[in-house]
Protein backbone atom coordinates (compact mmCIF):
# COMPACT_ATOMS: atom_id res chain seq x y z
CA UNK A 1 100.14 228.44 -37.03
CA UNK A 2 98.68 229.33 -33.86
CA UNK A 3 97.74 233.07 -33.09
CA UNK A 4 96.73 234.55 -29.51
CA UNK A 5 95.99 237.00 -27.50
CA UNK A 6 93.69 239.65 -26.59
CA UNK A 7 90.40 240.58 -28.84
CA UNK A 8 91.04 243.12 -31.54
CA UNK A 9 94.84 242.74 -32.10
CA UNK A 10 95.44 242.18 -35.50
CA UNK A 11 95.31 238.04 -35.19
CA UNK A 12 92.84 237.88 -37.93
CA UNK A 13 94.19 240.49 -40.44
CA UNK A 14 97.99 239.46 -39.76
CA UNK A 15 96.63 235.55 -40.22
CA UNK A 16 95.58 236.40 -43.49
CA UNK A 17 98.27 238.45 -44.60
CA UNK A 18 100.77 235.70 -43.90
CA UNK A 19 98.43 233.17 -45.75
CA UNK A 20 97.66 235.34 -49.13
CA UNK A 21 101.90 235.34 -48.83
CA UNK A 22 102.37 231.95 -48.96
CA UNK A 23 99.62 230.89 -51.43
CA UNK A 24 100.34 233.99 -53.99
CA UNK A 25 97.51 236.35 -54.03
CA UNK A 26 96.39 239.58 -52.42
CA UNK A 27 93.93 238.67 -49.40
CA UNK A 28 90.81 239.85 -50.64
CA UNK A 29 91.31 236.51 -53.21
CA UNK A 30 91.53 234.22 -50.48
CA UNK A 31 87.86 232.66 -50.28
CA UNK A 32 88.09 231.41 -53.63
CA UNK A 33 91.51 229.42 -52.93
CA UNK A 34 91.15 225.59 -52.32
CA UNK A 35 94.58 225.94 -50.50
CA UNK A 36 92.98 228.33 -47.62
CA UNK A 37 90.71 227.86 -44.88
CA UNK A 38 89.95 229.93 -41.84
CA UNK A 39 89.27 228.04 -38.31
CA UNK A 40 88.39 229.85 -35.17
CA UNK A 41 89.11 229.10 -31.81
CA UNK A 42 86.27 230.83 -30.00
CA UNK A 43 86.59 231.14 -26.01
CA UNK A 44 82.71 229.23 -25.22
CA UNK A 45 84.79 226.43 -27.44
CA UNK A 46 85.74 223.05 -25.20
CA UNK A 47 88.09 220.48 -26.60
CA UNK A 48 85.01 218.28 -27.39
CA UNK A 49 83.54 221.07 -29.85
CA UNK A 50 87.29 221.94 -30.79
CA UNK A 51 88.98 219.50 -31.42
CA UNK A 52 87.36 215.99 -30.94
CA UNK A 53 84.87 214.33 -27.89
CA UNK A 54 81.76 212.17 -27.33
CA UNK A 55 78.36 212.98 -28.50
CA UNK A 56 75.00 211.39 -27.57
CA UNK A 57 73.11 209.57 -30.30
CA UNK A 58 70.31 207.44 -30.12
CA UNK A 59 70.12 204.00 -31.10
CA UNK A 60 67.76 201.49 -31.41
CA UNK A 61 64.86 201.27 -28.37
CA UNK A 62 65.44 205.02 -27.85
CA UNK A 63 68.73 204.16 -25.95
CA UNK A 64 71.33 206.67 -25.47
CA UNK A 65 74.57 205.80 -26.63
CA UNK A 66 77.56 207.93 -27.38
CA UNK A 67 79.91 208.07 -30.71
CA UNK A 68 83.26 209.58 -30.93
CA UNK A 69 82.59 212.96 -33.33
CA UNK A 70 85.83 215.29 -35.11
CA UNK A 71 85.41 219.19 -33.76
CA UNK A 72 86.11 221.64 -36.43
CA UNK A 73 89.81 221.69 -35.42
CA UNK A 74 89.74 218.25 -36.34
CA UNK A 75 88.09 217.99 -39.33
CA UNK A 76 90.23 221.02 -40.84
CA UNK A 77 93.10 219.08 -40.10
CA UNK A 78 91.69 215.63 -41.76
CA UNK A 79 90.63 217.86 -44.95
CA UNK A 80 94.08 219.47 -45.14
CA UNK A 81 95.60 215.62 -45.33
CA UNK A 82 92.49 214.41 -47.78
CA UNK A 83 91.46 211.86 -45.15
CA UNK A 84 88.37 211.92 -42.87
CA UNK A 85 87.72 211.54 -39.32
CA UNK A 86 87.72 207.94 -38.11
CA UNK A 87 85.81 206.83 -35.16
């Protein structure tokens, strides 16, 4: 489920209301729940930190190269289907 829209709405709290629904406990239990995990789009985000893009790394001889990395969009979604990120 995606929520949007302006600062201070209620995304958060409603976001948490619907998950402590659908798992069975009240929402301050939610932390300790294996089932529940809070990601964050935040607007200085791009799709590279988001979701997935190219990172420098340095290799042998101090040469640049550059590795395909998981954003934490990504890597929620590879935890929620017990697999990791493949590059």
């Amino acid at each position: 489920m995606i929520l949007r829209g302006a600062p201070r709405t209620g995304k958060t709290y409603l976001a948490k209301q619907i998950a402590a629904e659908m798992i069975g406990c009240e929402t301050d239990e939610l932390s300790d729940k294996a089932q529940f995990e809070f990601v964050q789009f935040h607007p200085s985000y791009d799709y590279t930190d988001f979701v997935e893009g190219l990172r420098p790394v340095t290799s042998g001889n101090d040469q640049v190269d550059f590795e395909l990395r998981a954003g934490s969009f990504m890597a929620f979604c590879d935890r929620a289907r017990g697999t990791s990120f493949r590059n």
